[in-house]
Protein backbone atom coordinates (compact mmCIF):
# COMPACT_ATOMS: atom_id res chain seq x y z
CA UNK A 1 107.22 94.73 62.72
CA UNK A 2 109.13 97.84 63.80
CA UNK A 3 107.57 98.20 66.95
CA UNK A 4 107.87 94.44 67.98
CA UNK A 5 111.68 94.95 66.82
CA UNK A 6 111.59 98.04 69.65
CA UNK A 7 110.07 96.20 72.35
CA UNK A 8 112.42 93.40 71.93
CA UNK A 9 115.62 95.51 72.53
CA UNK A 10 113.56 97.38 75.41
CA UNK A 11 113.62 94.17 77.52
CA UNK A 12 117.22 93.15 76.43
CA UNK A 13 118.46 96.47 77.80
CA UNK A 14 116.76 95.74 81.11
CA UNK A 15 116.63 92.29 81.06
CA UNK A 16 115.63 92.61 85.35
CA UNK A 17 112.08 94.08 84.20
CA UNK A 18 111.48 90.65 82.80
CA UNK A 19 110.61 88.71 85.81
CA UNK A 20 108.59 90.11 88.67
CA UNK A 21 109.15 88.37 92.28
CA UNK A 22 106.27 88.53 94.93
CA UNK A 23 106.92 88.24 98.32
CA UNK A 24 104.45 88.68 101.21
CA UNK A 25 106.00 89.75 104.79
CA UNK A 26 105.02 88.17 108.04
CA UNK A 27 101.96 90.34 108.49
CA UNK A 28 100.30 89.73 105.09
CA UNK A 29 100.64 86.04 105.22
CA UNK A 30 99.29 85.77 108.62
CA UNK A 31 96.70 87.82 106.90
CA UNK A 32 96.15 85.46 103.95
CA UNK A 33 95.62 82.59 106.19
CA UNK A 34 93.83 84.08 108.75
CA UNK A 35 96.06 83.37 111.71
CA UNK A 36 98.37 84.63 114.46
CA UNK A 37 101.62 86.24 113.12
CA UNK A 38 103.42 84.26 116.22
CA UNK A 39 102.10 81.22 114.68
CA UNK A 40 104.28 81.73 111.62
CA UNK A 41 107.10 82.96 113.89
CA UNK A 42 106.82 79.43 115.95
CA UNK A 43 106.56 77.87 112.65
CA UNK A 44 109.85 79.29 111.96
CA UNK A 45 111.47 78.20 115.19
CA UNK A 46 110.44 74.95 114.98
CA UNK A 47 111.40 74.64 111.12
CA UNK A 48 107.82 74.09 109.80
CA UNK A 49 105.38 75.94 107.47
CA UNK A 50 106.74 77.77 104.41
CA UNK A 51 110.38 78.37 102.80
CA UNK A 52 111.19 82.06 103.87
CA UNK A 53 113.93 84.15 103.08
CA UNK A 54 115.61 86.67 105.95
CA UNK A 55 117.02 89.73 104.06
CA UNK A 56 118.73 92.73 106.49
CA UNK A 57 116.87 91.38 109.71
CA UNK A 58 113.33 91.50 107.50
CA UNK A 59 111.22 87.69 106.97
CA UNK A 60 109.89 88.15 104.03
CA UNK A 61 108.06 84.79 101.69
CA UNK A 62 108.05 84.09 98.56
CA UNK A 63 104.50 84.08 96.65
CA UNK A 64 105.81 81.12 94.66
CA UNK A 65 106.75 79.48 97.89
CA UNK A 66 103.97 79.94 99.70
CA UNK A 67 101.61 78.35 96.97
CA UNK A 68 103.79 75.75 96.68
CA UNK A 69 103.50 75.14 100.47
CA UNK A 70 99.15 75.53 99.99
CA UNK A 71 99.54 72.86 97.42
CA UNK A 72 101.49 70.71 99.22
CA UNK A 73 99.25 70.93 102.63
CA UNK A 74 96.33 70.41 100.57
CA UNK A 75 97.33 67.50 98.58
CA UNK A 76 98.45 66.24 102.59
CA UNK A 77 95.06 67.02 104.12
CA UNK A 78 93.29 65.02 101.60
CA UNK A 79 95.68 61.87 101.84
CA UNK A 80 95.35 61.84 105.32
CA UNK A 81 91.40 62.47 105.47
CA UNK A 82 89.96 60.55 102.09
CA UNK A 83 93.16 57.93 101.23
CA UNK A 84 95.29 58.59 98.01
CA UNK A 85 94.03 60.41 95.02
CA UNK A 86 92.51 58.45 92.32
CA UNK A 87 94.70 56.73 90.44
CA UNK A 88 97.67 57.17 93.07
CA UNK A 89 99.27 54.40 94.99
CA UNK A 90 97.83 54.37 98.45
């Protein structure tokens, strides 16, 4: 009971430890998805592809973002190839 007691006020102290923030640069999602880091550069230009965040001249993406984004492109793909998913409206 002690120790859960101690662990508690360890993460109210440094309440920033609590929640840990992925993000992949240009190079290792280009990596990830096996493609061109210009693509993802164009993408950028042209406002397409993933949400990404510019911080002191850096691109850097958000893990949570860019699985959103894989979702999103799937659940697309498979509309646009097969119809709705089952149960969906068409």
């Amino acid at each position: 009971m002690a120790e859960n007691l101690k662990q508690i006020l360890a993460q109210k102290e440094q309440p920033w430890r609590e929640v840990e923030i992925r993000h992949l640069n240009q190079t290792e999602l280009a990596r990830r998805w096996r493609m061109s880091p210009r693509t993802l550069e164009r993408w950028r230009w042209l406002k397409q592809g993933p949400v990404f965040i510019k911080v002191g001249g850096k691109v850097v993406y958000s893990l949570a973002d860019v699985e959103a984004y894989e979702r999103k492109r799937r659940a697309e793909t498979h509309t646009s190839i097969l119809g709705a998913w089952p149960g969906e409206a068409p």
